[in-house]
Protein backbone atom coordinates (compact mmCIF):
# COMPACT_ATOMS: atom_id res chain seq x y z
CA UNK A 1 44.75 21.82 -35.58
CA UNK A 2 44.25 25.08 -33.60
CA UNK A 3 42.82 24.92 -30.22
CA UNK A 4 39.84 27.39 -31.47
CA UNK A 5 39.05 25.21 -34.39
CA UNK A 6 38.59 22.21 -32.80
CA UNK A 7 36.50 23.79 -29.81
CA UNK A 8 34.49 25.65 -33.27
CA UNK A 9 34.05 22.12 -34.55
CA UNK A 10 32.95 20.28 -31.05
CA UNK A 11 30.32 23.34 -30.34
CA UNK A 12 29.01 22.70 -33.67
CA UNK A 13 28.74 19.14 -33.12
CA UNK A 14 26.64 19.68 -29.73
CA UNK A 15 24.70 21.84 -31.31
CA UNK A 16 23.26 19.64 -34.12
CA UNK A 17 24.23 16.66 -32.34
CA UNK A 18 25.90 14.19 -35.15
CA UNK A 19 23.49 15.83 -37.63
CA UNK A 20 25.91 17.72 -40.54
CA UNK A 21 23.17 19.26 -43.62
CA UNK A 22 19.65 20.74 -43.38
CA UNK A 23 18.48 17.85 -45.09
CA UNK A 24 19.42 15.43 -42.40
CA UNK A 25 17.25 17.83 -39.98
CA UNK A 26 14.30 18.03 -41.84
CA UNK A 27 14.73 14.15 -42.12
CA UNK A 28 14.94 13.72 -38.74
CA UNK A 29 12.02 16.35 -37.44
CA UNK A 30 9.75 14.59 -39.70
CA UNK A 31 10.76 10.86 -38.32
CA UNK A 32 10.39 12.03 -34.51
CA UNK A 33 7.77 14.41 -34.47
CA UNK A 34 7.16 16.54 -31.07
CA UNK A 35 4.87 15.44 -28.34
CA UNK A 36 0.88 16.03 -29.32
CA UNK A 37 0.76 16.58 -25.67
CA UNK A 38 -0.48 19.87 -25.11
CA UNK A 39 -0.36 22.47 -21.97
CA UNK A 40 -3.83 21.81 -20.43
CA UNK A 41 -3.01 17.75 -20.80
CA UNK A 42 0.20 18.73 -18.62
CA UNK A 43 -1.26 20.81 -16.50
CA UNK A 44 -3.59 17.87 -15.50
CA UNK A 45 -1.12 14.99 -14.85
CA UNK A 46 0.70 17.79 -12.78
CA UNK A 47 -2.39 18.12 -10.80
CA UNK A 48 -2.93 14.41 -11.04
CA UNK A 49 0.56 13.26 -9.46
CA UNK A 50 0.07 16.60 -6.81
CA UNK A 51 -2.74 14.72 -5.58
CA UNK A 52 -1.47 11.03 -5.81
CA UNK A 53 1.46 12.61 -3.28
CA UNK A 54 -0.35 14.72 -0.85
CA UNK A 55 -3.21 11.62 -0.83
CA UNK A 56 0.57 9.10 -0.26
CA UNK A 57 1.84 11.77 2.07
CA UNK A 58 -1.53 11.83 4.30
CA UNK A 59 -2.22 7.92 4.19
CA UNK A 60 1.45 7.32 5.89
CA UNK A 61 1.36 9.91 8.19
CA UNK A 62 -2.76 9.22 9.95
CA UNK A 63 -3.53 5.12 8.35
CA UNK A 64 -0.20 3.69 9.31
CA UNK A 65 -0.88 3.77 13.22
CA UNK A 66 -4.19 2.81 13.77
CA UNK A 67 -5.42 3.02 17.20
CA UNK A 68 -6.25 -0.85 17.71
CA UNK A 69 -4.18 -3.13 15.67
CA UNK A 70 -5.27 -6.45 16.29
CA UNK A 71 -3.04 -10.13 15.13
CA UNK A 72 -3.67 -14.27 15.87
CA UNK A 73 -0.33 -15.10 16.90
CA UNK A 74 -1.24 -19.04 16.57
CA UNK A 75 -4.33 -21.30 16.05
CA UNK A 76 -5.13 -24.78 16.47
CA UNK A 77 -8.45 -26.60 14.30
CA UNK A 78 -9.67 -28.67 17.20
CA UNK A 79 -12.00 -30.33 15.76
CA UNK A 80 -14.19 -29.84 12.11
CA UNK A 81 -16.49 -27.24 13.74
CA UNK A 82 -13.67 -25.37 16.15
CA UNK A 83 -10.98 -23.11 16.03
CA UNK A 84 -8.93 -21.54 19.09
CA UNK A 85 -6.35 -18.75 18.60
CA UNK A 86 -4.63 -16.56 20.97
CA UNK A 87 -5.48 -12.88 19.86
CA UNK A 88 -2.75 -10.05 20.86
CA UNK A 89 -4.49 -6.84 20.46
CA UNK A 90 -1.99 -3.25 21.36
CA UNK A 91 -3.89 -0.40 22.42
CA UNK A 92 -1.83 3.04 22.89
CA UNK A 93 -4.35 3.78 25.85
CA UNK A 94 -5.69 0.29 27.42
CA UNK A 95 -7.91 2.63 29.36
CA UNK A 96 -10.04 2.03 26.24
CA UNK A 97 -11.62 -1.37 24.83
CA UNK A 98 -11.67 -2.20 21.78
CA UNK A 99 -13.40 -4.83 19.49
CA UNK A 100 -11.89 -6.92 16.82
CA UNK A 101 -13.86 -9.16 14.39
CA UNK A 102 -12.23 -12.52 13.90
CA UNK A 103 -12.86 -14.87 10.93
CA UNK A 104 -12.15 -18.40 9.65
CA UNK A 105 -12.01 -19.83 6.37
CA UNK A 106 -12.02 -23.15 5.22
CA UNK A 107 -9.36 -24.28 2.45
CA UNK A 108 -11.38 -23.15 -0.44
CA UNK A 109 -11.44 -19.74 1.11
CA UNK A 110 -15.33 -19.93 2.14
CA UNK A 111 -15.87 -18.03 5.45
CA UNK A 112 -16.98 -20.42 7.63
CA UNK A 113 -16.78 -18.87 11.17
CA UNK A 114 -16.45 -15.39 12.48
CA UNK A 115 -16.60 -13.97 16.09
CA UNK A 116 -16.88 -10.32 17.62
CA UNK A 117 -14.14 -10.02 20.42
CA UNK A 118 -14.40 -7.22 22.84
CA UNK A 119 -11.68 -6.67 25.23
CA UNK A 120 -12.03 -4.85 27.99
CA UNK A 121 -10.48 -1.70 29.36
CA UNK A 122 -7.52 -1.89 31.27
CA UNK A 123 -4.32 -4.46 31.80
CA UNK A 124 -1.35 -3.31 29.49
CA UNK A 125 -0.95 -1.97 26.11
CA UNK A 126 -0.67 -5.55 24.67
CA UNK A 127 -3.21 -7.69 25.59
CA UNK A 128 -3.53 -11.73 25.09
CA UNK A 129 -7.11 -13.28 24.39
CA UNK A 130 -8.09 -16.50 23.97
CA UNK A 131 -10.43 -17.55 21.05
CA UNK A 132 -12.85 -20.17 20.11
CA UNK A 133 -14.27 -19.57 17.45
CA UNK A 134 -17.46 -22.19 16.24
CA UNK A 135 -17.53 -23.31 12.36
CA UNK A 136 -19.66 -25.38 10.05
CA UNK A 137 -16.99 -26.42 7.88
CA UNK A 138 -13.57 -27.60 8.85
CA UNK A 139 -11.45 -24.37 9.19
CA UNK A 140 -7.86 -23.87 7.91
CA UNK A 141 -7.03 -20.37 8.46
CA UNK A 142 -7.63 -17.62 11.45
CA UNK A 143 -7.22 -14.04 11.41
CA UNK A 144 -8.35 -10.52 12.22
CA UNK A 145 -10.27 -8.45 9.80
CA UNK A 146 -10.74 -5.53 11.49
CA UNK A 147 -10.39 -3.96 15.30
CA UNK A 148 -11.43 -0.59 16.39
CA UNK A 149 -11.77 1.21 19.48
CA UNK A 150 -15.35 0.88 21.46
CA UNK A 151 -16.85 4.63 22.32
């Protein structure tokens, strides 16, 4: 077979893809029919994912290093109505104090203790605290729901 036939033959094949009368097109068109999804419905998901990344984008770049960031590093139920927990809070600037609201919950997940911690300005960027924290329910968990800088 001639070099030119056989390319003739291939191109065809690409072309149509496997599919060799009219009949089998027609077939085929009417088993996959094209997308009902029309320009203005494309437009919008465009606009739609546009936003979804610029709103990613802007989340990573000013959310993920807040200005207080506040952890319990450990905590010990001392009895059924206290917890104590060392709090590490990191401040960019300790020139600056900051508050962080602490809260316990009891093993069904009831809040039954919370405390308002202010730490002061000054020391170092990380700062220890010690916490004892009063409850009316015997506490197994400790942490930090929020912190934020004090104007």
């Amino acid at each position: 077979m001639p070099p030119q036939t056989l390319a003739r033959l291939i191109g065809r094949w690409w072309k149509n893809r496997g599919v060799t009368s009219t009949s089998d097109a027609e077939r085929i068109r009417r088993r996959y029919p094209p997308t009902t999804m029309g320009w203005p419905l494309r437009i919008a998901l465009g606009l739609v994912i546009a936003a979804a990344l610029v709103w990613t984008v802007w989340t990573a770049a000013y959310k993920a290093d807040p200005p207080v960031l506040g952890q319990i590093d450990s905590y010990l139920v001392t009895s059924d109505t206290d917890v104590t927990g060392r709090l590490t809070v990191q401040r960019p600037d300790p020139s600056l104090a900051a508050r962080c609201l602490v809260v316990v919950q009891a093993e069904t997940f009831d809040r039954v203790g919370e405390k308002v911690v202010v730490i002061p300005p000054g020391g170092e960027r990380l700062t220890r605290v010690e916490v004892s924290v009063r409850t009316f329910k015997r506490a197994t968990s400790m942490s930090v729901e929020s912190c934020s800088p004090l104007a």
